[in-house]
C-alpha atoms as a PDB file:
ATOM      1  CA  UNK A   1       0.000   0.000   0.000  1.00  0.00           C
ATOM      2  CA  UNK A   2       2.843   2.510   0.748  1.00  0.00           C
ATOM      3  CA  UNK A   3       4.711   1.710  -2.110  1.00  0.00           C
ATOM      4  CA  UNK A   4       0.996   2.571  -4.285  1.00  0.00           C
ATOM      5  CA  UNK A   5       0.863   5.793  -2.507  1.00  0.00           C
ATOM      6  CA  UNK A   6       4.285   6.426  -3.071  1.00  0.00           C
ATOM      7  CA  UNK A   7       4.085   5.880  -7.010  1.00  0.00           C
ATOM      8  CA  UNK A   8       0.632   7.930  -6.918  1.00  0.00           C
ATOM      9  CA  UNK A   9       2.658  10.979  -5.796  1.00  0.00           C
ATOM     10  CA  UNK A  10       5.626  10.759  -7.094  1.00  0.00           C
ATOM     11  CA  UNK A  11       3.255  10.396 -10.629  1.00  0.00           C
ATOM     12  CA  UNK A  12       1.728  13.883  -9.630  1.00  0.00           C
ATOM     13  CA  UNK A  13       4.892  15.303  -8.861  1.00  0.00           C
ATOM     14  CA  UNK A  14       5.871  14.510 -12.249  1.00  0.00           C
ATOM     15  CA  UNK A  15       3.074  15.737 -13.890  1.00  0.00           C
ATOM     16  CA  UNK A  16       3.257  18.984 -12.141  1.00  0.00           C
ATOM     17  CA  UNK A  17       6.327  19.992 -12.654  1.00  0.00           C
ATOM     18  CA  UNK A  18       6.125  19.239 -16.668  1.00  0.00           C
ATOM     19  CA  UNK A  19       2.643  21.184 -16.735  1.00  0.00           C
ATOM     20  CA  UNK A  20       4.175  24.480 -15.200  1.00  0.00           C
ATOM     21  CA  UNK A  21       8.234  23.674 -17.026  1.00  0.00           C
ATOM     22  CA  UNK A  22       9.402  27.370 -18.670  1.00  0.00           C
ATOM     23  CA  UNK A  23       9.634  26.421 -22.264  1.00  0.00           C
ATOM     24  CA  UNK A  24      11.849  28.114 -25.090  1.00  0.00           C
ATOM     25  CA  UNK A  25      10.223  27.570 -28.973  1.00  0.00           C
ATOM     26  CA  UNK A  26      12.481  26.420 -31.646  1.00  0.00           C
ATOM     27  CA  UNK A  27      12.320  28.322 -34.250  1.00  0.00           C
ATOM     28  CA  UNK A  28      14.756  26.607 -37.044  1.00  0.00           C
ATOM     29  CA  UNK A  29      16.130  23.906 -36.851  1.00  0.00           C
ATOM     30  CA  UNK A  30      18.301  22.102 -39.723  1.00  0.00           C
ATOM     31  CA  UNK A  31      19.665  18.580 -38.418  1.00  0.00           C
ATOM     32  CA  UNK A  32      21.340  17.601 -36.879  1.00  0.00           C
ATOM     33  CA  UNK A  33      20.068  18.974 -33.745  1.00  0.00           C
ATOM     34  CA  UNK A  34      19.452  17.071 -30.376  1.00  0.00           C
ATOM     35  CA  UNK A  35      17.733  17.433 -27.082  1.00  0.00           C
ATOM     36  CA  UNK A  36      19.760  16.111 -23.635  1.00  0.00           C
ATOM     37  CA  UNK A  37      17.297  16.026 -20.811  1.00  0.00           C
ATOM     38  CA  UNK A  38      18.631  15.901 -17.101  1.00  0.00           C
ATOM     39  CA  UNK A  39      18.306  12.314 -16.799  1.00  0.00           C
ATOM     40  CA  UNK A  40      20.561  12.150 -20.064  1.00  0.00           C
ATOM     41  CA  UNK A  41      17.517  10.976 -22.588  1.00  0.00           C
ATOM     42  CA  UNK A  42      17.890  12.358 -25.811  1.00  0.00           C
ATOM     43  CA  UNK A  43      15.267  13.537 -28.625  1.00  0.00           C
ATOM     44  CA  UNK A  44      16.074  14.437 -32.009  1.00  0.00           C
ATOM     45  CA  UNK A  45      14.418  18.341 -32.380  1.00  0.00           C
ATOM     46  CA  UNK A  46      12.375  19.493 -34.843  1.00  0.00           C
ATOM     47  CA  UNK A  47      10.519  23.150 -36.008  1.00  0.00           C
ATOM     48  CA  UNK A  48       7.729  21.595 -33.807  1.00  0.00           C
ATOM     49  CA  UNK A  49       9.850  21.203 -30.907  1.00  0.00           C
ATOM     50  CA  UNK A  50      10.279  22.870 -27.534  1.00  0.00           C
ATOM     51  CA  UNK A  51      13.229  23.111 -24.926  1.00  0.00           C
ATOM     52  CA  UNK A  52      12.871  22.926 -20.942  1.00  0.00           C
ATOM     53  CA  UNK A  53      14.786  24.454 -18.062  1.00  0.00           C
ATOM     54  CA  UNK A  54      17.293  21.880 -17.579  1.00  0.00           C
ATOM     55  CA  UNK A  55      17.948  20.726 -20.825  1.00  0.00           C
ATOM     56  CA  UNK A  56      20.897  20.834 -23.036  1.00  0.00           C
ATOM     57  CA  UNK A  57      20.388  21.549 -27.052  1.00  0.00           C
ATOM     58  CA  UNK A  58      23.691  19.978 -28.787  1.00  0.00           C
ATOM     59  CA  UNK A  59      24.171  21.105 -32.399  1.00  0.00           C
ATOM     60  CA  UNK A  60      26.103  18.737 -34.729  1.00  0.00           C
ATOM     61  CA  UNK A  61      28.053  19.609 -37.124  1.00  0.00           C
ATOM     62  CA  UNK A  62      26.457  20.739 -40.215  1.00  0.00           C
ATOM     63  CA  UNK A  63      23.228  21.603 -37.845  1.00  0.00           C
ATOM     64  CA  UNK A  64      21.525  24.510 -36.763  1.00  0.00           C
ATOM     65  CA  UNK A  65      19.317  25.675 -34.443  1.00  0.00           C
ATOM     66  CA  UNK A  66      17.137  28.872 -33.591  1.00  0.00           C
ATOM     67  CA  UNK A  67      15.283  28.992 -29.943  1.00  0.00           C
ATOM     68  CA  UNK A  68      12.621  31.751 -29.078  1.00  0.00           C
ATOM     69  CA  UNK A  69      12.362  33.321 -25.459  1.00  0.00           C
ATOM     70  CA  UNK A  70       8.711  34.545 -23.918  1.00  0.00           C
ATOM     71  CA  UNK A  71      10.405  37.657 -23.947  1.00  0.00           C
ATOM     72  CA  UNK A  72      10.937  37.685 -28.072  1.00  0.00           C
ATOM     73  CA  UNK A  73      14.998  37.457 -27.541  1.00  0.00           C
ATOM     74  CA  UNK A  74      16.615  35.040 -30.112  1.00  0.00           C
ATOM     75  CA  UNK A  75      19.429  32.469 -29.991  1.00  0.00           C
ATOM     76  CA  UNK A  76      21.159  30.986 -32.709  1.00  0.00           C
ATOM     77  CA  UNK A  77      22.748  28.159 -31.904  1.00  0.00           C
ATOM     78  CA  UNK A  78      25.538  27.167 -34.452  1.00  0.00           C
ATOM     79  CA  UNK A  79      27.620  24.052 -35.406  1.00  0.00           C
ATOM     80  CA  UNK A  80      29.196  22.238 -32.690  1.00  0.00           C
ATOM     81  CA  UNK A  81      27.775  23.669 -30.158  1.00  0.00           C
ATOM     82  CA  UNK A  82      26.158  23.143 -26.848  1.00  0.00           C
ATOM     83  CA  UNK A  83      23.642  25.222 -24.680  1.00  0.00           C
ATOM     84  CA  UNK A  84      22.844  24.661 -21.660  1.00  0.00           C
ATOM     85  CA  UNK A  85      19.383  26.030 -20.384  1.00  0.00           C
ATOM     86  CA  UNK A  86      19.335  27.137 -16.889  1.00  0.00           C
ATOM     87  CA  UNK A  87      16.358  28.832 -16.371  1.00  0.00           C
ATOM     88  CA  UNK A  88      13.760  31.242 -18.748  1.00  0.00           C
ATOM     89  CA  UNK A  89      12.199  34.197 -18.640  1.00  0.00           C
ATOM     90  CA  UNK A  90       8.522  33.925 -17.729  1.00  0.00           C
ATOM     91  CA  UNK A  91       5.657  36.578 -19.347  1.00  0.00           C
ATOM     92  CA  UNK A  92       2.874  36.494 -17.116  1.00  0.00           C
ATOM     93  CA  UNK A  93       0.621  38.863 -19.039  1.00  0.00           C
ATOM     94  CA  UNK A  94       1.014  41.035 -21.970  1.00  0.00           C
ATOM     95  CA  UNK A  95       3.710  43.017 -21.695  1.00  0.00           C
ATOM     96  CA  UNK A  96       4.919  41.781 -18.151  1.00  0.00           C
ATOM     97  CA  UNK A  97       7.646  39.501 -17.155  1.00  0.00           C
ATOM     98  CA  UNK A  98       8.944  37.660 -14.462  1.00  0.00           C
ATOM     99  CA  UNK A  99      12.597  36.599 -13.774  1.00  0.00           C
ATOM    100  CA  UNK A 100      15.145  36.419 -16.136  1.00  0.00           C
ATOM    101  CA  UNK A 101      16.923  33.594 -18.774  1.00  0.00           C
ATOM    102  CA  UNK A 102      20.022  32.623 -17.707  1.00  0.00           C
ATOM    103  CA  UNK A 103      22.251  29.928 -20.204  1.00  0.00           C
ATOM    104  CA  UNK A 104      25.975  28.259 -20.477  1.00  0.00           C
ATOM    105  CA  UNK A 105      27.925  28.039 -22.785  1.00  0.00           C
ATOM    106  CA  UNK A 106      29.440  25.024 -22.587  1.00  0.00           C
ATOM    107  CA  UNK A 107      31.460  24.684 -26.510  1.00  0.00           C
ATOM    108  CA  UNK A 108      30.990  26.562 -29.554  1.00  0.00           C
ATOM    109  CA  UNK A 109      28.943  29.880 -30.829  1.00  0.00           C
ATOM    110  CA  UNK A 110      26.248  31.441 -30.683  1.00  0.00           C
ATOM    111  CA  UNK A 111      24.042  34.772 -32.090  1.00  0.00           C
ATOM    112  CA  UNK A 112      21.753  36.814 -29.422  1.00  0.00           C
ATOM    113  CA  UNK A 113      18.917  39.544 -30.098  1.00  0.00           C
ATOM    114  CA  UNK A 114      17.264  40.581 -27.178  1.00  0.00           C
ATOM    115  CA  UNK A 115      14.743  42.824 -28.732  1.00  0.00           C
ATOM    116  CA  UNK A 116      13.353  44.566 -25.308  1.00  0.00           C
ATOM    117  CA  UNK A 117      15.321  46.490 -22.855  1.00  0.00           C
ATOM    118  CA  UNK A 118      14.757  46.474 -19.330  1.00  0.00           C
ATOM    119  CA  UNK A 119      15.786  49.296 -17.128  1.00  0.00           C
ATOM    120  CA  UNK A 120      16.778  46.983 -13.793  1.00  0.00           C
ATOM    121  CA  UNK A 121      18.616  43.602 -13.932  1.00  0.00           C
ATOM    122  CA  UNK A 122      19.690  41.838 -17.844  1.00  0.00           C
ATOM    123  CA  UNK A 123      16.750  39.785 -19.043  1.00  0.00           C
ATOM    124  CA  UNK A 124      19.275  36.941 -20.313  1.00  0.00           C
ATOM    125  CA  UNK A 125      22.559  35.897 -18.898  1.00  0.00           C
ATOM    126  CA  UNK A 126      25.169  33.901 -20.887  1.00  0.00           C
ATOM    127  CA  UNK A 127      27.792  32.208 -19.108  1.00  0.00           C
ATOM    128  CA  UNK A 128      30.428  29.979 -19.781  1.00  0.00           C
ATOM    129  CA  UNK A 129      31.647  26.980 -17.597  1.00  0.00           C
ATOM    130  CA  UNK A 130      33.716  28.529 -15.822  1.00  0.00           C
ATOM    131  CA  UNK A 131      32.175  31.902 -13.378  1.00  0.00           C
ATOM    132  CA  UNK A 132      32.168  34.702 -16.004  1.00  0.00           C
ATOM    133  CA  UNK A 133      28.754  35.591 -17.470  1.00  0.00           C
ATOM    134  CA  UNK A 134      27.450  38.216 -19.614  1.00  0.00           C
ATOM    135  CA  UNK A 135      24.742  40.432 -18.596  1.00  0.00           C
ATOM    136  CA  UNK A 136      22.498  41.223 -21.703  1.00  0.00           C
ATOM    137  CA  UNK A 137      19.675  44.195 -22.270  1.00  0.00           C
ATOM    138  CA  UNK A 138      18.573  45.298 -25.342  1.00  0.00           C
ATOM    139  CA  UNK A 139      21.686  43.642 -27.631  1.00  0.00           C
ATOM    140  CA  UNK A 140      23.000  41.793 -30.425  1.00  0.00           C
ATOM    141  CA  UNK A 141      26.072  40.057 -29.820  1.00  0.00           C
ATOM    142  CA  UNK A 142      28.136  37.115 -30.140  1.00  0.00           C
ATOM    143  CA  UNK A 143      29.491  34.744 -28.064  1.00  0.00           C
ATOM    144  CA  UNK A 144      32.125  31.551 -28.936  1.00  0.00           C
ATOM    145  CA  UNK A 145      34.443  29.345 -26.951  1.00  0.00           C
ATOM    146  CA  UNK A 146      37.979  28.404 -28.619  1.00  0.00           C
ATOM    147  CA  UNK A 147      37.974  24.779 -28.090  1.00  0.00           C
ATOM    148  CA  UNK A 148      42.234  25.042 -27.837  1.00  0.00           C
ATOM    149  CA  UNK A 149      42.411  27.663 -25.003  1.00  0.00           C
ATOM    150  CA  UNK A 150      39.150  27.682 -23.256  1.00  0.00           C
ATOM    151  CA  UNK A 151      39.316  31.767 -24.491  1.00  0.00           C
ATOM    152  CA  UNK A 152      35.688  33.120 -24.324  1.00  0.00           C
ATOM    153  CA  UNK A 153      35.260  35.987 -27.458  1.00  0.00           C
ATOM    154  CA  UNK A 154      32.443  38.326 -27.397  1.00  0.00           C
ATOM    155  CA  UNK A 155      31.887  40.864 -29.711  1.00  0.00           C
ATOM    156  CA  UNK A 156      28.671  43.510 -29.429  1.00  0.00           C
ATOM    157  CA  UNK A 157      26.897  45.058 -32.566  1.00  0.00           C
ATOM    158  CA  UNK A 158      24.872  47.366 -30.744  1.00  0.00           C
ATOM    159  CA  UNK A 159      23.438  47.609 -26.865  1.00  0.00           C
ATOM    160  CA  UNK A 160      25.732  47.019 -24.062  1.00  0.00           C
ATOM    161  CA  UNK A 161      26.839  43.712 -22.184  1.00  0.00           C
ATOM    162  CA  UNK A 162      28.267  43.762 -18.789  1.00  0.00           C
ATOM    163  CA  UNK A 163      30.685  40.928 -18.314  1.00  0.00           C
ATOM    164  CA  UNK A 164      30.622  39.650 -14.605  1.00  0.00           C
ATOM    165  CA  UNK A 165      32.840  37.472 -12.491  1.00  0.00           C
ATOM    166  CA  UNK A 166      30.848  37.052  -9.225  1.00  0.00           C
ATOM    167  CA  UNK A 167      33.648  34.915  -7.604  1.00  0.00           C
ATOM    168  CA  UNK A 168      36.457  36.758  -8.364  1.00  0.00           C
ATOM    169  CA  UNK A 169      33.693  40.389  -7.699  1.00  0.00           C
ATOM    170  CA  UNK A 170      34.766  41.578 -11.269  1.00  0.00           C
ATOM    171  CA  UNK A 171      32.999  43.060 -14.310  1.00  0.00           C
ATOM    172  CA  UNK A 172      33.399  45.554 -17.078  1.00  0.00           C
ATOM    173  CA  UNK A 173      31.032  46.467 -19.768  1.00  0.00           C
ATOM    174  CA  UNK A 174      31.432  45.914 -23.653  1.00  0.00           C
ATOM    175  CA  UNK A 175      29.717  49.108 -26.024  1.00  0.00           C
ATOM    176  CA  UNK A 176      28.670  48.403 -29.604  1.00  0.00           C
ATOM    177  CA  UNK A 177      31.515  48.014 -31.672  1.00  0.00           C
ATOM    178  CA  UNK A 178      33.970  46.718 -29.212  1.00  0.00           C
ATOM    179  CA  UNK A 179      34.952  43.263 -27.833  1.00  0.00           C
ATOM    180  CA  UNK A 180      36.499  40.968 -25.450  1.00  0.00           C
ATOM    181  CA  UNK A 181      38.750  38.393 -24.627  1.00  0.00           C
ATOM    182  CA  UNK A 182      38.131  36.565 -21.251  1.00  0.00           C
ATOM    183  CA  UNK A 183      41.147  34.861 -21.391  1.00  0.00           C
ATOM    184  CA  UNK A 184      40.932  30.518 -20.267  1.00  0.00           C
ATOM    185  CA  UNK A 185      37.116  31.461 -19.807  1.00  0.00           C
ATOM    186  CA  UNK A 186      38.258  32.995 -16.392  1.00  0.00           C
ATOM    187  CA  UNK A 187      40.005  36.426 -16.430  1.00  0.00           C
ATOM    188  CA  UNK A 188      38.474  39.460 -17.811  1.00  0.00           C
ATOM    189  CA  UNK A 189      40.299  41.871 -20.112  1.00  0.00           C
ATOM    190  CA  UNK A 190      39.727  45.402 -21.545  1.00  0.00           C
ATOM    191  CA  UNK A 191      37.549  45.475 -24.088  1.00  0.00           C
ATOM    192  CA  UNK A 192      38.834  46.706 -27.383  1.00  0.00           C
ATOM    193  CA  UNK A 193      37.889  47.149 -31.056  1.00  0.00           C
ATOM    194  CA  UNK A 194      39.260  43.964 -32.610  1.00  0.00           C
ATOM    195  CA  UNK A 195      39.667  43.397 -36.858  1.00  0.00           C
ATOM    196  CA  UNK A 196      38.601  39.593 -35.974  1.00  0.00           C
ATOM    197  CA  UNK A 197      35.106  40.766 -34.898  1.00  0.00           C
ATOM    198  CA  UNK A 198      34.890  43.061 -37.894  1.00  0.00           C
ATOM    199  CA  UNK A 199      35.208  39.978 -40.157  1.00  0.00           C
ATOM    200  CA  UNK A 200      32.352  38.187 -38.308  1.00  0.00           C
ATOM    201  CA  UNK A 201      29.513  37.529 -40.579  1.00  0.00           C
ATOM    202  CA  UNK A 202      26.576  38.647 -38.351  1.00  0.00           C
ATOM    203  CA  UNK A 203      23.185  37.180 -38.816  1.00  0.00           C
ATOM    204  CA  UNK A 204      20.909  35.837 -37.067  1.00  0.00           C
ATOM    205  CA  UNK A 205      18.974  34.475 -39.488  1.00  0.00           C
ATOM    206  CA  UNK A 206      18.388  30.928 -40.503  1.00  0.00           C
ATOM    207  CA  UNK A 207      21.246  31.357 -43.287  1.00  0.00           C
ATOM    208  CA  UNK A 208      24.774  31.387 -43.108  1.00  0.00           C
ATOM    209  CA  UNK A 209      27.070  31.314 -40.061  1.00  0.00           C
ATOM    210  CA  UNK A 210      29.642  33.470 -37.968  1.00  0.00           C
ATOM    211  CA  UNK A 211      32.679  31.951 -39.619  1.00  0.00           C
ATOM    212  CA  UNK A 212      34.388  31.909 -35.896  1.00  0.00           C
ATOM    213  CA  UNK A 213      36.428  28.919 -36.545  1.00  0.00           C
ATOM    214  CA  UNK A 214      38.041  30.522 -39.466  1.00  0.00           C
ATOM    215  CA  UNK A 215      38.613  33.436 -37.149  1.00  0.00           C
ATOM    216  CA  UNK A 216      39.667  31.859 -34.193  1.00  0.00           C
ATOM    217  CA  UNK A 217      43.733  32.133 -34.453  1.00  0.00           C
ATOM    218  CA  UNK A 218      43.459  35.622 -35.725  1.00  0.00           C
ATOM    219  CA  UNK A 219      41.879  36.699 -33.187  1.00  0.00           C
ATOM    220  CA  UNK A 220      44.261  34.947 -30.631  1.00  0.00           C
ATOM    221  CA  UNK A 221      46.697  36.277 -32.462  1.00  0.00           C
ATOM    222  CA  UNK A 222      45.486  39.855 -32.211  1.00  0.00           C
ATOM    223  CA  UNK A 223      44.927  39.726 -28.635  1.00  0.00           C
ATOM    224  CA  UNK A 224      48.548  38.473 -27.789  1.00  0.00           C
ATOM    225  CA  UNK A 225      49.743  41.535 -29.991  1.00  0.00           C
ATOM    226  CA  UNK A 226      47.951  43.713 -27.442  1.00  0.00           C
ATOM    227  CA  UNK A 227      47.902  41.696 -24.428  1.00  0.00           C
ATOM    228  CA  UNK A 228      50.006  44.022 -21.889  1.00  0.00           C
ATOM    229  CA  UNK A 229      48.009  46.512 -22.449  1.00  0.00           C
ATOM    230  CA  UNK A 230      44.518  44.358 -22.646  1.00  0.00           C
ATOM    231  CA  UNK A 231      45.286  42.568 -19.161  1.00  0.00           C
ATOM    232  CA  UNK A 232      45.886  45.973 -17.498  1.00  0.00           C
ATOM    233  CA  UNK A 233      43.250  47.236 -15.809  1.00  0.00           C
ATOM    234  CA  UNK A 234      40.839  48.231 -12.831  1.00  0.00           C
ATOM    235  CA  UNK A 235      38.987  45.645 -10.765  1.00  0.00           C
ATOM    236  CA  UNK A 236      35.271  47.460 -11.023  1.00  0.00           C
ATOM    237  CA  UNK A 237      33.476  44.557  -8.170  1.00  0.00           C
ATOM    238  CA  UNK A 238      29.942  43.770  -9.492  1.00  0.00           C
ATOM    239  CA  UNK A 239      29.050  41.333  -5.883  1.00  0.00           C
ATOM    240  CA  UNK A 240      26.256  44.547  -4.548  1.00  0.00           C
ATOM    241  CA  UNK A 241      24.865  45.052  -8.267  1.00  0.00           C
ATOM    242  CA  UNK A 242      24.696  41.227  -8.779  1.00  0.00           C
ATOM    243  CA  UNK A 243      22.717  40.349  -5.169  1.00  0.00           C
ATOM    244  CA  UNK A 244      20.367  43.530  -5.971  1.00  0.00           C
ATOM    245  CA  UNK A 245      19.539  41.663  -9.252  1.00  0.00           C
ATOM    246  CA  UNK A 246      19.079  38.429  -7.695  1.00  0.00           C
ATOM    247  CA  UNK A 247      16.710  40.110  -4.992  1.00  0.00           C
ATOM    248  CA  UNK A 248      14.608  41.009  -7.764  1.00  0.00           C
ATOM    249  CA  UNK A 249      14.220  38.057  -9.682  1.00  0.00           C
ATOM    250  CA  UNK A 250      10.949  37.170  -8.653  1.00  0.00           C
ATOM    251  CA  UNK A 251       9.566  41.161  -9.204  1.00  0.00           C
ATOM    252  CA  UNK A 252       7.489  41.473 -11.831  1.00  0.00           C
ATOM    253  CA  UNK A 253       8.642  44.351 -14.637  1.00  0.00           C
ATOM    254  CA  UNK A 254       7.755  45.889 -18.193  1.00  0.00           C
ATOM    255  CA  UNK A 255       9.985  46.395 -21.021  1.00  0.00           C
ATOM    256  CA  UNK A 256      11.363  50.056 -20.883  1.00  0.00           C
ATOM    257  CA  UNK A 257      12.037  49.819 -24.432  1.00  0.00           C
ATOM    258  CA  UNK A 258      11.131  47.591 -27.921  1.00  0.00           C
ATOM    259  CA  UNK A 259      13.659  47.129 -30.595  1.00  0.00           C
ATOM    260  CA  UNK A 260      11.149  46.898 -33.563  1.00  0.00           C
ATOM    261  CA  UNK A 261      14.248  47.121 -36.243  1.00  0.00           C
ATOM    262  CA  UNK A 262      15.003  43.803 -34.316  1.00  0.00           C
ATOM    263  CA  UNK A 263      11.554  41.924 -34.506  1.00  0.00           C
ATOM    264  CA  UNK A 264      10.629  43.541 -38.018  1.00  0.00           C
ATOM    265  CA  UNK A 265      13.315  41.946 -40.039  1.00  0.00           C
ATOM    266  CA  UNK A 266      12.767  38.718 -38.630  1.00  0.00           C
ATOM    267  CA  UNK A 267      10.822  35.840 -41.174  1.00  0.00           C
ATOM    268  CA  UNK A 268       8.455  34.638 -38.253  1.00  0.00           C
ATOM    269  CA  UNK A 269       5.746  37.436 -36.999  1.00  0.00           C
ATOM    270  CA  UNK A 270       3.957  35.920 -34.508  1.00  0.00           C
ATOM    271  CA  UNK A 271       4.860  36.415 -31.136  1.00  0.00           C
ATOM    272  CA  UNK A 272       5.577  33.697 -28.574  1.00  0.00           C
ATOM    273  CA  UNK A 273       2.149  34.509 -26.695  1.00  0.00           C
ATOM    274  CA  UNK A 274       0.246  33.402 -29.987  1.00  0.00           C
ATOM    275  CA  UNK A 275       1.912  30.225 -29.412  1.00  0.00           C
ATOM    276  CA  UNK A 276       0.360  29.359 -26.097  1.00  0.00           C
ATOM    277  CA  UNK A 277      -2.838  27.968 -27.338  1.00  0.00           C
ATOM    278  CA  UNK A 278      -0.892  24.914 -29.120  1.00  0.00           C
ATOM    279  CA  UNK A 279       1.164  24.855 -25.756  1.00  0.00           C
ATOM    280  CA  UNK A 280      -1.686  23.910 -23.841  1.00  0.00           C
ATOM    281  CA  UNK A 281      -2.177  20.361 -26.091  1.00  0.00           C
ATOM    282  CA  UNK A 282       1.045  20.397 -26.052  1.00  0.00           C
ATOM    283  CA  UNK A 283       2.543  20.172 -22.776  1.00  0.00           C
ATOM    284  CA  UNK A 284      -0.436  17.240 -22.351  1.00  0.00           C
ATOM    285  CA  UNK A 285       0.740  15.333 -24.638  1.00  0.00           C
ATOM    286  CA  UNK A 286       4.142  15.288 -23.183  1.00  0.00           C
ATOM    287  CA  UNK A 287       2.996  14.832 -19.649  1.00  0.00           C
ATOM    288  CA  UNK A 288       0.950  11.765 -20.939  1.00  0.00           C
ATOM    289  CA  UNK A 289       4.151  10.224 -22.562  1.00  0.00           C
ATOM    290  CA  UNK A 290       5.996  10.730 -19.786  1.00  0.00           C
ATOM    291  CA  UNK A 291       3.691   9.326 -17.107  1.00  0.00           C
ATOM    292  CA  UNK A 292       2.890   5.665 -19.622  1.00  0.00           C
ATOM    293  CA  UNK A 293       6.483   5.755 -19.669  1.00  0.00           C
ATOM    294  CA  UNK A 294       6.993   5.845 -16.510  1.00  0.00           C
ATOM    295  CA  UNK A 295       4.179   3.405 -15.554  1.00  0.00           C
ATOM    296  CA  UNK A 296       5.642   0.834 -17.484  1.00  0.00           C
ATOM    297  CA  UNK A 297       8.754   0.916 -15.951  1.00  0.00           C
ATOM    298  CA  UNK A 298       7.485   0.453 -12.435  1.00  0.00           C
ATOM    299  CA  UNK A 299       5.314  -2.165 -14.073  1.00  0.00           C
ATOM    300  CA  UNK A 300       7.976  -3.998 -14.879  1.00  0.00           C
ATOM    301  CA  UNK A 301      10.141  -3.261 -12.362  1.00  0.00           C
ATOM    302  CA  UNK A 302      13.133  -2.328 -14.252  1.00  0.00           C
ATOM    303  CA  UNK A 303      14.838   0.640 -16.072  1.00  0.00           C
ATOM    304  CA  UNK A 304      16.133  -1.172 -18.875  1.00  0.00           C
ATOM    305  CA  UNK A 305      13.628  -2.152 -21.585  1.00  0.00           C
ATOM    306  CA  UNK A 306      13.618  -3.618 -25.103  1.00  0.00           C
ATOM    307  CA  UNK A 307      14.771  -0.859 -27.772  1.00  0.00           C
ATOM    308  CA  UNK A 308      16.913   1.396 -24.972  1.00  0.00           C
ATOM    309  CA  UNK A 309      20.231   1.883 -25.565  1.00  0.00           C
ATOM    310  CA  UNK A 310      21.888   1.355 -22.544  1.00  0.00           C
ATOM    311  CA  UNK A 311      20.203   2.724 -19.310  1.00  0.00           C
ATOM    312  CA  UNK A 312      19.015   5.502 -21.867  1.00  0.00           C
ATOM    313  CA  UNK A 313      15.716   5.503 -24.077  1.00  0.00           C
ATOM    314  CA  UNK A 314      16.721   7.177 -27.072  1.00  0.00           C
ATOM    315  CA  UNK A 315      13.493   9.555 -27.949  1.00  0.00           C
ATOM    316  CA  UNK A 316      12.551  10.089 -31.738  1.00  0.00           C
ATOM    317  CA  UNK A 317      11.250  13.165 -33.182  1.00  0.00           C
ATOM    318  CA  UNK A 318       8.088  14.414 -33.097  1.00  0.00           C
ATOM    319  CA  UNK A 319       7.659  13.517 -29.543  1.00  0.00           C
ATOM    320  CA  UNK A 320       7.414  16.748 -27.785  1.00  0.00           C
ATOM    321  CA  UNK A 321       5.779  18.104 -30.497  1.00  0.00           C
ATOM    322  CA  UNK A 322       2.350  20.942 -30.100  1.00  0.00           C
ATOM    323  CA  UNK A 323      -0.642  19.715 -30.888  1.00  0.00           C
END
């Protein structure tokens, strides 16, 4: 009997935390593209699919991938890459949001829009592996890892980014035109106006690429041409800004500004709100997958099944897709 009630609950704990998961839209996706859930199941994405808090997306070489934010921001998520998302912006009504998207960064490059500024703490945070993370509002940038050195390149086309070490109580901020080397992923340097960056081929569109590999020893090479004068400067300590921010993650708080020039050239119109009536049958369909799923396993009293690789049930596509 205790074991029932036990299975009974944990079922509904389950299902509850599916039917209120933050969600991110993809928006383009050319294969190969792949899903990593927490529990290390993977599911081959699709247009039709959607990404949860928790979840890595893992772009293949030769792939590409476009995700959507509640909050209209963009990221485009390029060859050889992996994205980690940590947690997602929420809009609670129209027009009003709650919290704030924080990802890693954990190989390769990626695009960001975020089309709406707002005036208190960055809407989306990108880290990397190590403690640095950039604090976006109202930008377009880039961001890419050199597999060799662990060097973390960003480069901003317009907005600001402030780059923050909380550990080490560090940040600076990068203006439009400039970028910035954090060198090993771990030690922030002056931000400068780079020819590497200027050769990037920015767009965040579903063609063509940033051509960062290609890049990559230029700009290393650039960097050690300047780096005396790049690694000297002033500790500016971020630890007061960054716990105000995190006090306030919860508030709720409007856009101070749009970006239309951002959202205007883009080939989808419709905003992620539209999209919430197919979420509904959506996110029912994948609670009712996962809950057979996992009735069958305590039916049977085992974890590994016919047609699992390994320990790991290797999910086709299509099966987080809205109805």
């Amino acid at each position: 009997m205790k074991c029932i009630i036990f299975v009974f609950l944990h079922l509904i704990l389950l299902n509850m935390s599916v039917i209120f998961a933050q969600d991110a839209f993809f928006r383009h996706v050319r294969p190969p593209v792949v899903i990593l859930s927490p529990d290390g199941q993977e599911e081959v994405a699709s247009k039709e699919s959607v990404t949860a808090v928790g979840e890595s997306i893992q772009v293949k070489e030769g792939g590409l991938a476009i995700i959507e934010l509640e909050d209209r921001s963009i990221v485009k998520i390029e060859a050889g890459s992996e994205l980690l998302i940590e947690d997602l912006i929420k809009e609670e009504n129209e027009d009003t949001y709650v919290g704030a998207s924080s990802m890693v960064l954990k190989m390769g490059s990626i695009f960001v829009e975020v089309a709406q500024k707002f005036s208190d703490a960055p809407s989306l945070n990108i880290k990397n592996t190590k403690s640095v993370a950039l604090g976006v509002r109202g930008t377009e940038l880039f961001a890419g890892i050199d597999d060799d050195n662990g060097d973390f390149y960003t480069s901003v086309k317009s907005g600001e980014v402030e780059v923050y070490d909380v550990a080490m109580d560090d940040s600076d901020s990068i203006k439009a035109g400039e970028s910035m080397v954090v060198e090993q992923g771990k030690k922030i340097t002056r931000p400068a106006n780079f020819e590497w960056a200027k050769r990037l081929r920015w767009n965040s569109g579903e063609d063509g690429g940033s051509d960062f590999r290609n890049l990559r020893r230029q700009a290393r090479q650039e960097f050690l041409g300047q780096a005396n004068t790049l690694r000297n400067r002033q500790r500016r300590p971020v630890a007061a800004r960054f716990n105000q921010w995190q006090a306030r993650r919860t508030e709720r708080r409007r856009p101070q500004e749009r970006l239309n020039h951002l959202l205007e050239r883009r080939q989808w119109k419709e905003r992620p709100s539209e999209l919430k009536q197919n979420r509904r049958g959506m996110m029912e369909g994948r609670r009712q997958q996962r809950q057979e799923r996992r009735k069958d396993r305590i039916g049977n009293g085992q974890q590994h099944r016919p047609g699992v690789q390994g320990n790991r049930p290797l999910r086709g596509q299509g099966q987080r897709k809205r109805r």
